[in-house]
N, C-alpha and C. Protein backbone atom coordinates (compact mmCIF):
# COMPACT_ATOMS: atom_id res chain seq x y z
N UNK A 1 -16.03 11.20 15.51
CA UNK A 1 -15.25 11.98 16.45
C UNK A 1 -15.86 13.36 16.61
N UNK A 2 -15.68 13.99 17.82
CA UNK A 2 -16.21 15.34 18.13
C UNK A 2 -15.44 16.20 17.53
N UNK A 3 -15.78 17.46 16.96
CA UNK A 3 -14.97 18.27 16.34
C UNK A 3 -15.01 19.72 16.46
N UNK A 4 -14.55 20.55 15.92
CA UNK A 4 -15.03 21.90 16.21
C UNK A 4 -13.52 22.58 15.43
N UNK A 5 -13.96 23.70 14.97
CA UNK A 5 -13.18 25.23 14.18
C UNK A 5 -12.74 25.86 15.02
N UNK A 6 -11.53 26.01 15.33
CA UNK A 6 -11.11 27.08 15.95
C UNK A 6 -9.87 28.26 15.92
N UNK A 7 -9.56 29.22 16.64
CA UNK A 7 -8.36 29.94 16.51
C UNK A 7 -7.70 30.26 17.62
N UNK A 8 -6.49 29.93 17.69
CA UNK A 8 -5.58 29.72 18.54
C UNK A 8 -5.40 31.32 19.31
N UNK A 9 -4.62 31.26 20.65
CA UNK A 9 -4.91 33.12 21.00
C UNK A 9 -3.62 32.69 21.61
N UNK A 10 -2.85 34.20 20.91
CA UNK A 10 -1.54 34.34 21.29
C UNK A 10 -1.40 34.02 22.41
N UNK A 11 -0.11 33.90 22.97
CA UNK A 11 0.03 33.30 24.43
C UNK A 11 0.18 34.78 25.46
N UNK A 12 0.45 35.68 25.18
CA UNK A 12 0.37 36.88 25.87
C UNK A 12 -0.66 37.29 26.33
N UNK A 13 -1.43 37.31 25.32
CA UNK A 13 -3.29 37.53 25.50
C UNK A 13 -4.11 36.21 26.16
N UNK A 14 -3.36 35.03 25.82
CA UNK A 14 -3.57 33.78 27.09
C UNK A 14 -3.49 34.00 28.60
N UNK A 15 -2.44 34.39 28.89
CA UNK A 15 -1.45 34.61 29.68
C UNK A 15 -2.39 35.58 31.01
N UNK A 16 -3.31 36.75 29.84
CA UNK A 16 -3.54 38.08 30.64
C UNK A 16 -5.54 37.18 31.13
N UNK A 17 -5.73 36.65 30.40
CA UNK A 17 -7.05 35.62 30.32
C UNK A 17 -6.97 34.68 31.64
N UNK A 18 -5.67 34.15 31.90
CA UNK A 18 -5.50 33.17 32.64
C UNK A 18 -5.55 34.07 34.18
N UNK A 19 -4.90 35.17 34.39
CA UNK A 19 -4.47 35.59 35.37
C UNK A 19 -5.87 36.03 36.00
N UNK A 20 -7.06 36.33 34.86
CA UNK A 20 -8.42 36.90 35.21
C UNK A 20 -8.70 35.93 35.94
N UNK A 21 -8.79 34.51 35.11
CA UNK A 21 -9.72 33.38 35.37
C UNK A 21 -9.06 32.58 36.84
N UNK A 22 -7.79 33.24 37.69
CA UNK A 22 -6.91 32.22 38.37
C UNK A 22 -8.02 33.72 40.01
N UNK A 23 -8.15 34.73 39.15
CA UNK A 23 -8.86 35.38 40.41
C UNK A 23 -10.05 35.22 40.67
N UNK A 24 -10.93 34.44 39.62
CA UNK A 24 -12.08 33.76 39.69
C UNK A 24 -12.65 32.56 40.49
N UNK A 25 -11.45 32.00 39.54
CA UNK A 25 -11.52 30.13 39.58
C UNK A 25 -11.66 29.77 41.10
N UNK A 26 -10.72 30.21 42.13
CA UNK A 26 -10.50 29.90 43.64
C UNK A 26 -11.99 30.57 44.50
N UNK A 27 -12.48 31.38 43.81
CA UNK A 27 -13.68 31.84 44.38
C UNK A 27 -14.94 31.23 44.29
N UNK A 28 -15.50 30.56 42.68
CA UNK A 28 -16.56 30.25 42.86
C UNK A 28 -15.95 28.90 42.06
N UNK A 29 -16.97 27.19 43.18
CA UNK A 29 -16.52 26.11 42.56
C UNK A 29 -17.74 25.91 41.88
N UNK A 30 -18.97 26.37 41.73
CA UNK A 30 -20.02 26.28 41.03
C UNK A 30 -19.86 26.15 39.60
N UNK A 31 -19.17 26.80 39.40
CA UNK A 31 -18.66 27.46 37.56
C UNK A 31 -17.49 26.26 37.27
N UNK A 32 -17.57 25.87 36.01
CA UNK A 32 -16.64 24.61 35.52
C UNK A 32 -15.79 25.83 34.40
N UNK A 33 -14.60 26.07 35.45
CA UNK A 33 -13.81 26.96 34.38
C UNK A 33 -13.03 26.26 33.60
N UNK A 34 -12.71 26.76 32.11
CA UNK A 34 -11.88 26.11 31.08
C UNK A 34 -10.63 26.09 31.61
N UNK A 35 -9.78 24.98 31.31
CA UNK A 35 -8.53 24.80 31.58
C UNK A 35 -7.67 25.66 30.50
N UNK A 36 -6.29 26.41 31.42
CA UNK A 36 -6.02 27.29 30.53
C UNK A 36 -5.41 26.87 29.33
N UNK A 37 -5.30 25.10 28.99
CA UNK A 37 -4.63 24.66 27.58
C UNK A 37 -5.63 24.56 26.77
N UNK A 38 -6.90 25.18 27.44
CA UNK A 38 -7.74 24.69 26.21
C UNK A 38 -8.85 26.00 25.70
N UNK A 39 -8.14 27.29 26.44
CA UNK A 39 -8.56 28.72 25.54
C UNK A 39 -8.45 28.41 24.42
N UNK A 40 -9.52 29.17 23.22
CA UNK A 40 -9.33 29.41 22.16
C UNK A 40 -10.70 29.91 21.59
N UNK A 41 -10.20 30.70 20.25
CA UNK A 41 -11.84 31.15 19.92
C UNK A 41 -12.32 30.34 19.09
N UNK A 42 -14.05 30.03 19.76
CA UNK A 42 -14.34 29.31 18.85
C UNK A 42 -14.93 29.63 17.47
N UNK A 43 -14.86 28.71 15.99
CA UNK A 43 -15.34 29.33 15.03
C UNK A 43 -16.63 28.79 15.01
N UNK A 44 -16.94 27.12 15.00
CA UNK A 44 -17.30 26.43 14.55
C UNK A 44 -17.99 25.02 15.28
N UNK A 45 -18.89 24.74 15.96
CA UNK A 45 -18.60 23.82 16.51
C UNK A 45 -19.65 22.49 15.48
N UNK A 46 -18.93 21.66 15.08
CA UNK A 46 -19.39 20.49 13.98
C UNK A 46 -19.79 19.23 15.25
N UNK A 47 -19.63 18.82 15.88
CA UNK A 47 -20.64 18.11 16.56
C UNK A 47 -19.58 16.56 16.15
N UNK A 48 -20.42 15.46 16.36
CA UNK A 48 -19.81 14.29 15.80
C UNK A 48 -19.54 14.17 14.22
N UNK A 49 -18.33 13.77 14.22
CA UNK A 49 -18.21 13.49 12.48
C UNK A 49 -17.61 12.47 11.85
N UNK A 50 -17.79 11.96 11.28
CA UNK A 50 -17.36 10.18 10.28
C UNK A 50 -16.43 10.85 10.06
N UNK A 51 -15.39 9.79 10.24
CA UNK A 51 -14.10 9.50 9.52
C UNK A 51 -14.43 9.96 8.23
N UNK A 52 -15.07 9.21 7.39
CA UNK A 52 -15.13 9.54 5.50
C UNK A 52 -15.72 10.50 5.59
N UNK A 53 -16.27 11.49 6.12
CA UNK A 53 -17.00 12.72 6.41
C UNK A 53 -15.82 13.86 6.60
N UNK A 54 -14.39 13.65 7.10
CA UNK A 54 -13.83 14.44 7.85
C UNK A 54 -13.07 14.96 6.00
N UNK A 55 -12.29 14.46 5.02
CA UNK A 55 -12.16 15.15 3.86
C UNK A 55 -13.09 16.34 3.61
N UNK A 56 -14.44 15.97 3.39
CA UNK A 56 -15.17 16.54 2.77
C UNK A 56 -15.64 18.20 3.99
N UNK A 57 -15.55 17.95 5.28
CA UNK A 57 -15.36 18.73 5.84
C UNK A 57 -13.93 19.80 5.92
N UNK A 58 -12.85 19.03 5.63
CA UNK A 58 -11.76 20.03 5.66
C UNK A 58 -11.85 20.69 4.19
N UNK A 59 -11.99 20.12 2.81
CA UNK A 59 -12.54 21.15 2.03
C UNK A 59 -13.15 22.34 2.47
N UNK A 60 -14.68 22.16 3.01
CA UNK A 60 -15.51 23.11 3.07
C UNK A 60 -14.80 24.52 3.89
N UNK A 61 -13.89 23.64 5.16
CA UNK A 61 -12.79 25.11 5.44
C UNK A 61 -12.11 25.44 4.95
N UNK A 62 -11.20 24.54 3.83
CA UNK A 62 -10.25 25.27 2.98
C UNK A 62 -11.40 26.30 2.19
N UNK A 63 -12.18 26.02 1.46
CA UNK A 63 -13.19 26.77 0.67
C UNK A 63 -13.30 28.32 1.56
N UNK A 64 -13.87 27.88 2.95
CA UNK A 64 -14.05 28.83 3.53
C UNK A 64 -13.18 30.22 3.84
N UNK A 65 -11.64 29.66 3.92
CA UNK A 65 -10.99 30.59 4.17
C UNK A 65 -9.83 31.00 2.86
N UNK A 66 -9.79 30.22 1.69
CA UNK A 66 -9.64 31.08 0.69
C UNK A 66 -9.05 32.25 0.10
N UNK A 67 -10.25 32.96 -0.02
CA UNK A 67 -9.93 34.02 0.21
C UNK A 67 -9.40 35.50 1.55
N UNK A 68 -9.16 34.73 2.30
CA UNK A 68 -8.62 35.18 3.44
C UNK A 68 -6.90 35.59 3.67
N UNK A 69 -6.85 36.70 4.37
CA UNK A 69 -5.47 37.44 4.79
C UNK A 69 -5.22 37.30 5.66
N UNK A 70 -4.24 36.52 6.74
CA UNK A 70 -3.75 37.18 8.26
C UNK A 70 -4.27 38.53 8.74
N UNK A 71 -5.15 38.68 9.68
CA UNK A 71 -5.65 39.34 10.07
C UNK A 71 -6.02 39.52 11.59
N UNK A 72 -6.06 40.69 12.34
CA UNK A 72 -6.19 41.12 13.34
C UNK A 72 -7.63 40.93 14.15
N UNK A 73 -7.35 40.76 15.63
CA UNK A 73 -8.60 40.45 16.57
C UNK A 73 -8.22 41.47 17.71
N UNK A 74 -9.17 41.77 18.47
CA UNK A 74 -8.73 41.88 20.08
C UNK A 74 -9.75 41.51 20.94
N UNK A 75 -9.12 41.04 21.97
CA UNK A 75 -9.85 40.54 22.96
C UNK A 75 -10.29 41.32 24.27
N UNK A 76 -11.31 41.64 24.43
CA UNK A 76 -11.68 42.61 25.66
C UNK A 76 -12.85 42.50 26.00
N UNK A 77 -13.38 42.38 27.19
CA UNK A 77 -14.99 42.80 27.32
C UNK A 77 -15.20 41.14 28.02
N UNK A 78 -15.99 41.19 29.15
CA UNK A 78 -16.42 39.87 29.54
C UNK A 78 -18.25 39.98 29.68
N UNK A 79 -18.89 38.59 29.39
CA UNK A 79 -20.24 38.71 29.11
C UNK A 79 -20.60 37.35 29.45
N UNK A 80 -21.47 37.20 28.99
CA UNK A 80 -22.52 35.71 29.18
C UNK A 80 -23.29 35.03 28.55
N UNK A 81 -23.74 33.77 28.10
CA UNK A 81 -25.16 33.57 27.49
C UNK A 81 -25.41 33.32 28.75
N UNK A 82 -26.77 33.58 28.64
CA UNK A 82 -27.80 34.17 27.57
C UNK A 82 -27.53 35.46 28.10
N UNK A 83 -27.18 35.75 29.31
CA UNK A 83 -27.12 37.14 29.62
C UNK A 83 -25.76 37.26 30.93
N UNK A 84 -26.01 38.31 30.94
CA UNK A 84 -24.79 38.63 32.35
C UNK A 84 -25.39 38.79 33.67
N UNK A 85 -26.55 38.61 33.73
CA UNK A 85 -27.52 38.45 34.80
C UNK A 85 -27.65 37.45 35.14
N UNK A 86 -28.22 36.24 33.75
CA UNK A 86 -28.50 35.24 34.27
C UNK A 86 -27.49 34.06 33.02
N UNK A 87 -26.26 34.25 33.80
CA UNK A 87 -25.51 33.66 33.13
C UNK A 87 -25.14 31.76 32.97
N UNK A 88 -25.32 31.18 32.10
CA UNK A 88 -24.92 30.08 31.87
C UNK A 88 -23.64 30.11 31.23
N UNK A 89 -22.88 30.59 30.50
CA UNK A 89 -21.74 30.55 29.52
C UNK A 89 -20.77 31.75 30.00
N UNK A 90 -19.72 31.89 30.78
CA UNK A 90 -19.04 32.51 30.53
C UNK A 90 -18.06 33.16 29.76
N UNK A 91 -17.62 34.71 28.96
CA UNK A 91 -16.89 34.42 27.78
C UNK A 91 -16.31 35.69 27.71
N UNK A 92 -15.23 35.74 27.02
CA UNK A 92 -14.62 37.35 26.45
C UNK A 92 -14.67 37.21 25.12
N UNK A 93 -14.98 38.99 24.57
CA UNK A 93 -15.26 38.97 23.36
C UNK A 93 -14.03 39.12 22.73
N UNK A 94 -14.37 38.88 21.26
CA UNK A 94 -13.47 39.22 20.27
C UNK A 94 -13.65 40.30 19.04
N UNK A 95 -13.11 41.51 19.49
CA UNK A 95 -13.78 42.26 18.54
C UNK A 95 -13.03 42.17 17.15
N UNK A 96 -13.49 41.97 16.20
CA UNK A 96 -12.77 41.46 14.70
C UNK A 96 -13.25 42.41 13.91
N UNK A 97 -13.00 43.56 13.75
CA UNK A 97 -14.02 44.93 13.02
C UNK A 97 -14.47 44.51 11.22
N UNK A 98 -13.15 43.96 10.55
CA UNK A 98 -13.79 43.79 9.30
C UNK A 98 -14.53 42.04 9.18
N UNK A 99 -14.75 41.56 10.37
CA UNK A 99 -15.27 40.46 10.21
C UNK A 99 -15.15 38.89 9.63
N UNK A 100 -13.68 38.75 9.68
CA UNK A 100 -12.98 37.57 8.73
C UNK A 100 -14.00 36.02 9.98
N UNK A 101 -14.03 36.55 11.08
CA UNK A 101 -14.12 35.22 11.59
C UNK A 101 -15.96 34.88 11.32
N UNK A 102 -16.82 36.09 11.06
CA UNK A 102 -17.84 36.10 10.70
C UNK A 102 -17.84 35.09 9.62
N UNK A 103 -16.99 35.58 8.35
CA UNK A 103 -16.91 35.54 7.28
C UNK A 103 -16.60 33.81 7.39
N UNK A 104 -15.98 33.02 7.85
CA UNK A 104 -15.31 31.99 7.72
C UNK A 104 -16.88 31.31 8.06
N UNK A 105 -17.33 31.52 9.64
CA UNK A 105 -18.30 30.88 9.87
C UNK A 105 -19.61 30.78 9.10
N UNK A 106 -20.18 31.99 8.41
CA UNK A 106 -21.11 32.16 7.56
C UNK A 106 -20.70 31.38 6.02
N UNK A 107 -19.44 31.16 5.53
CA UNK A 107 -19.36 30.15 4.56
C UNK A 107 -19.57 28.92 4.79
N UNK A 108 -18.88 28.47 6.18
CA UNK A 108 -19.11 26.97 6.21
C UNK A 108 -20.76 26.78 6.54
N UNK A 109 -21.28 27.39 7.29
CA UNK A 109 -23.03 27.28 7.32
C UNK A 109 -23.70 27.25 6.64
N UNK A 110 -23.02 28.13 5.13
CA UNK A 110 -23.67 28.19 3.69
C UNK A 110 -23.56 26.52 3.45
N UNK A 111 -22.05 26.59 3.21
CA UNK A 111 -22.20 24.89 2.45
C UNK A 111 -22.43 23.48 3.54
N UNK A 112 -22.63 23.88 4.83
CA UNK A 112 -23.04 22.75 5.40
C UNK A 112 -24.47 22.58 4.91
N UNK A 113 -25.35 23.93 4.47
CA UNK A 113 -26.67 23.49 4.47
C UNK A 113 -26.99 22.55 3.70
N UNK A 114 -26.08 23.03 2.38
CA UNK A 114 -26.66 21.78 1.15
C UNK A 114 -25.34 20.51 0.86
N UNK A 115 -24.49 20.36 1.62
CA UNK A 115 -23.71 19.13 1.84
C UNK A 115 -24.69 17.93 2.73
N UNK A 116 -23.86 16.99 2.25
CA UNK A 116 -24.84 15.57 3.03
C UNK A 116 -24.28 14.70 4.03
N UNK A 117 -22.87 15.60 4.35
CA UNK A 117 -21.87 15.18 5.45
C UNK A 117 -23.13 15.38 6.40
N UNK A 118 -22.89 14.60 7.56
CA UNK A 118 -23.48 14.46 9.29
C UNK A 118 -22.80 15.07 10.26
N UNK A 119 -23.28 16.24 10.40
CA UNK A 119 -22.67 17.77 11.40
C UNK A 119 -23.81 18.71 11.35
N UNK A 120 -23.36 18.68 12.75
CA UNK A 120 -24.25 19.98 13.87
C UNK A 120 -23.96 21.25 12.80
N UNK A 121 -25.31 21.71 12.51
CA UNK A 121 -25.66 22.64 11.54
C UNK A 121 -26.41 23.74 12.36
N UNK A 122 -25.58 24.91 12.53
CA UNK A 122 -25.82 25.63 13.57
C UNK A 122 -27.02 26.64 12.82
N UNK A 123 -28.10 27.43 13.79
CA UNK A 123 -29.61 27.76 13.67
C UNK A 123 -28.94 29.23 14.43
N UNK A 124 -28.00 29.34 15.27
CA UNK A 124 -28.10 30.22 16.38
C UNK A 124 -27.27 31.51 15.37
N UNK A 125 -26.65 31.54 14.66
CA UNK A 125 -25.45 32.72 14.63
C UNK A 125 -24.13 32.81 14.84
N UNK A 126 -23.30 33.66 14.75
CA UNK A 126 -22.11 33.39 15.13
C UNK A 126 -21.81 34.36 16.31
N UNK A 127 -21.38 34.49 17.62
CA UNK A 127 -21.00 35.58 18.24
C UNK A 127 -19.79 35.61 18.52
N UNK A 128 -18.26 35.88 17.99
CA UNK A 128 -17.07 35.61 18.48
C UNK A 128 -16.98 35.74 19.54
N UNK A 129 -16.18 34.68 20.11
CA UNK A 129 -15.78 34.82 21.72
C UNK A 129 -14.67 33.68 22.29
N UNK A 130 -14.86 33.81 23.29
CA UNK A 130 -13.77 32.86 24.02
C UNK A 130 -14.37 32.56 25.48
N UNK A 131 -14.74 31.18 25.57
CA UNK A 131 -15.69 30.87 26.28
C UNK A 131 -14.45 30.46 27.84
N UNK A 132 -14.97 30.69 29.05
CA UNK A 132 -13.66 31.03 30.41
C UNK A 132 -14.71 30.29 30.93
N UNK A 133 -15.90 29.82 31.37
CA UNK A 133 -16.30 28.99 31.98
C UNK A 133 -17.81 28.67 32.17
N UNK A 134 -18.57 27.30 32.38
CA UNK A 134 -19.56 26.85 32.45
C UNK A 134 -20.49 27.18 34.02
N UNK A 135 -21.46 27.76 34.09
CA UNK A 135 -22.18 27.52 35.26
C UNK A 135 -22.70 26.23 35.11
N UNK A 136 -22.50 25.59 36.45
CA UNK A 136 -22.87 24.43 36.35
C UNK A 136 -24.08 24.11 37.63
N UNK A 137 -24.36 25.01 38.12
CA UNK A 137 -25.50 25.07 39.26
C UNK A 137 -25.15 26.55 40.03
N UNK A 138 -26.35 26.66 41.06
CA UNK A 138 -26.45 27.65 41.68
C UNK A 138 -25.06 28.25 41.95
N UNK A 139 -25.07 29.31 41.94
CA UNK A 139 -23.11 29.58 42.34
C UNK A 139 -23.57 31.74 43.12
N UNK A 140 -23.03 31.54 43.93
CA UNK A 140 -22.30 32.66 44.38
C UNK A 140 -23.10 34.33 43.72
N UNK A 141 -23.59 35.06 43.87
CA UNK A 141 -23.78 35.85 43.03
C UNK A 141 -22.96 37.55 43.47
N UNK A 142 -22.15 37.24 44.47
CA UNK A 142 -20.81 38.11 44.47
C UNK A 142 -20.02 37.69 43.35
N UNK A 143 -20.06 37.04 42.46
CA UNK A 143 -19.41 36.78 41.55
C UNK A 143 -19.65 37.58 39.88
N UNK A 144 -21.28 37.78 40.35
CA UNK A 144 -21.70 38.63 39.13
C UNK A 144 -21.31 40.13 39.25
N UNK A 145 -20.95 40.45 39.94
CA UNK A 145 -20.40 41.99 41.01
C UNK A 145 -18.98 42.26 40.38
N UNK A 146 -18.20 40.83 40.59
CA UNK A 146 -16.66 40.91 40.25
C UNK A 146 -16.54 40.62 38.78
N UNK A 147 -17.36 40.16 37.99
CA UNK A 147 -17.25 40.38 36.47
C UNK A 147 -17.56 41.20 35.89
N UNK A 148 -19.10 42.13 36.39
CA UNK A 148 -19.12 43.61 36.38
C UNK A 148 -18.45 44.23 36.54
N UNK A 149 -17.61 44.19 37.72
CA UNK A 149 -16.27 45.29 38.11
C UNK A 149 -14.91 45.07 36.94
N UNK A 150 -14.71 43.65 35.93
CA UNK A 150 -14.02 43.83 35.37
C UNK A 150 -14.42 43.52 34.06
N UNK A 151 -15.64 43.62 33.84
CA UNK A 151 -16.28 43.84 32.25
C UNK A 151 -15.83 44.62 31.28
N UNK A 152 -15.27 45.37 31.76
CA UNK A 152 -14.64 46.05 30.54
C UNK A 152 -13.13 45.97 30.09
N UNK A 153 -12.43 45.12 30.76
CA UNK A 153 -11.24 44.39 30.30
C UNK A 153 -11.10 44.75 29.45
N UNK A 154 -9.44 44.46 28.63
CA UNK A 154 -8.67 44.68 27.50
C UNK A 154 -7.69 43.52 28.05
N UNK A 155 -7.74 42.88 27.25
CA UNK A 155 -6.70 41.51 27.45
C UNK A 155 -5.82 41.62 26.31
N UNK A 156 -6.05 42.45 25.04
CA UNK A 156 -4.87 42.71 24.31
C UNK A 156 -5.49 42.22 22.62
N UNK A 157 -4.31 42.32 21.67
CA UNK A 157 -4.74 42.31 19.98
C UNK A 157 -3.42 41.61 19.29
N UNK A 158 -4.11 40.74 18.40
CA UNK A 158 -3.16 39.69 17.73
C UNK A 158 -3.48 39.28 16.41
N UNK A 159 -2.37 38.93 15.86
CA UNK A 159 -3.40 38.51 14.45
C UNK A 159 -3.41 36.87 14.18
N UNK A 160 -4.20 36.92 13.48
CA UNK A 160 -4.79 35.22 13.15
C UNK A 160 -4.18 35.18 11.82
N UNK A 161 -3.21 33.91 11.99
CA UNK A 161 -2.86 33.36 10.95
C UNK A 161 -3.02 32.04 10.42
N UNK A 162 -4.00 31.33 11.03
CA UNK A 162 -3.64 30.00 10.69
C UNK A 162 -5.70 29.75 11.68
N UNK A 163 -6.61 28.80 11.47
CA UNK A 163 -6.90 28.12 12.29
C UNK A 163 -6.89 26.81 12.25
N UNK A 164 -7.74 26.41 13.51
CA UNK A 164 -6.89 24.07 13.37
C UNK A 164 -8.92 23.96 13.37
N UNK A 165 -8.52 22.90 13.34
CA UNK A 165 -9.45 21.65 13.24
C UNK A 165 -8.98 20.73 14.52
N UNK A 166 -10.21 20.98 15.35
CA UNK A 166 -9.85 20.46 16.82
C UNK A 166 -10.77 19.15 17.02
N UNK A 167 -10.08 18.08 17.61
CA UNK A 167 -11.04 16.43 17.85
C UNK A 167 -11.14 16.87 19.27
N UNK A 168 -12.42 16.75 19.92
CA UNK A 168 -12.61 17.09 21.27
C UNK A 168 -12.80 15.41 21.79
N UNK A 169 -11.62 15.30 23.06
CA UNK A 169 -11.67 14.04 23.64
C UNK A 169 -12.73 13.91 25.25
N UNK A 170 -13.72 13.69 25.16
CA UNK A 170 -14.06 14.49 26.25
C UNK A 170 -13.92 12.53 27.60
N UNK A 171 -13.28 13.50 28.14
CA UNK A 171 -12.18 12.32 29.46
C UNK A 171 -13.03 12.88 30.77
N UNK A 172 -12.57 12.21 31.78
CA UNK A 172 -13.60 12.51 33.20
C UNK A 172 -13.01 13.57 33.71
N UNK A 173 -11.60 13.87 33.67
CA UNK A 173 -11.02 15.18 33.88
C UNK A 173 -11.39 16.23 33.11
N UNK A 174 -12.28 16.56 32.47
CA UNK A 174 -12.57 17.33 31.44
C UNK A 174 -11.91 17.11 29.68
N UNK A 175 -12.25 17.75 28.83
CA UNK A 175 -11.96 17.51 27.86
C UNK A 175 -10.34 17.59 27.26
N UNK A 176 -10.15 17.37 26.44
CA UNK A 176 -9.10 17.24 25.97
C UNK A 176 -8.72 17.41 24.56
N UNK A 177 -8.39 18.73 23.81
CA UNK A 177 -8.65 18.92 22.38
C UNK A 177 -6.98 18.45 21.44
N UNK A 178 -7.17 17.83 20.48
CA UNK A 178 -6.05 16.94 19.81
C UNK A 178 -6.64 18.00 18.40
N UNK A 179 -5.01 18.64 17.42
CA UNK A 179 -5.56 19.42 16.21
C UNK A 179 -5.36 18.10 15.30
N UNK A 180 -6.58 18.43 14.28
CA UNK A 180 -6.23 17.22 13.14
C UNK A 180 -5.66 18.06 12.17
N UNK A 181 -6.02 19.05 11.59
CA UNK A 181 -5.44 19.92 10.79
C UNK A 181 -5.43 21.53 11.00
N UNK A 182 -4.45 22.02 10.86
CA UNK A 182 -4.35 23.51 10.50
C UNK A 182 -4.02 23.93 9.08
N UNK A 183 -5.03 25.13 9.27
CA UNK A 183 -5.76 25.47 7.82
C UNK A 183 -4.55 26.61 7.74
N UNK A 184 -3.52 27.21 7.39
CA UNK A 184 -2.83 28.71 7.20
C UNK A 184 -3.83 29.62 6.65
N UNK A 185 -3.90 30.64 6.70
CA UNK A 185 -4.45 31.75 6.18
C UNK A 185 -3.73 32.49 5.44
């Protein structure tokens, strides 16, 4: 099953995300924007994973978060991979100042390296964010104008108490994420 780490975003700070992406979405059909049930930040993305694989993976997040407190995020700032020029990934950041979501992702990367579970073992880093939509071909570039004009957003601050363990169903309507477990913090 497809899987992936993630953290849920208050519904207020959803709410202010959605209203961005509803002044977007009607403008450019190029871009495959996320459906708004399926915001969230990602921690983690594990790739396909065995059933008898999936224990030994929810350890490695219990391990991971541990030592962890309910703790504060905010969400502001819109950007891109690879860039905001030449954007493939649309996303808002998450600024997390003492770094818990760093912290979560850099443990499980530790012990994915020397575990013998079968998961996407990430090379790239972690950049918190919250990914709002896919370029999916040539699209519009009045559009790079209107994310400039609202790049510097403040969509608001919440704290993280809990993240899930998400099975990604991916359906012809787009995907579809089912939690297998939530971890409390």
């Amino acid at each position: 099953m497809r899987t992936f780490l993630a953290a849920d975003i208050e519904t207020g700070v959803k709410e202010k995300i959605n209203i961005l992406m509803d002044r977007f979405r009607h403008r450019e059909k190029n871009i495959k924007w996320v459906k708004p049930e399926n915001i969230h930040i990602t921690i983690y993305f594990f790739g396909e994973v065995n059933a008898q694989d999936l224990n030994i993976l929810e350890q490695i997040i219990e391990n991971a978060i541990r030592a962890l407190h309910p703790f504060t995020v905010s969400v502001r700032e819109i950007s891109a991979f690879p860039s905001i020029k030449r954007p493939r990934v649309l996303w808002i950041g998450v600024d997390n100042p003492f770094r818990e979501l760093n912290a979560i992702y850099d443990s499980i990367n530790k012990e994915l390296q020397v575990s013998t579970i079968n998961v996407n073992r990430d090379s790239k880093g972690y950049t918190s964010h919250i990914t709002i939509g896919r370029v999916k071909s040539r699209y519009d570039t009045k559009i790079l104008k209107d994310i400039n004009n609202n790049r510097e957003q403040v969509f608001g601050t919440f704290q993280i108490k809990n993240v899930v363990l998400y099975q990604s169903i991916l359906m012809k309507e787009g995907p579809k994420y089912e939690p297998l477990k939530i971890f409390e913090i």
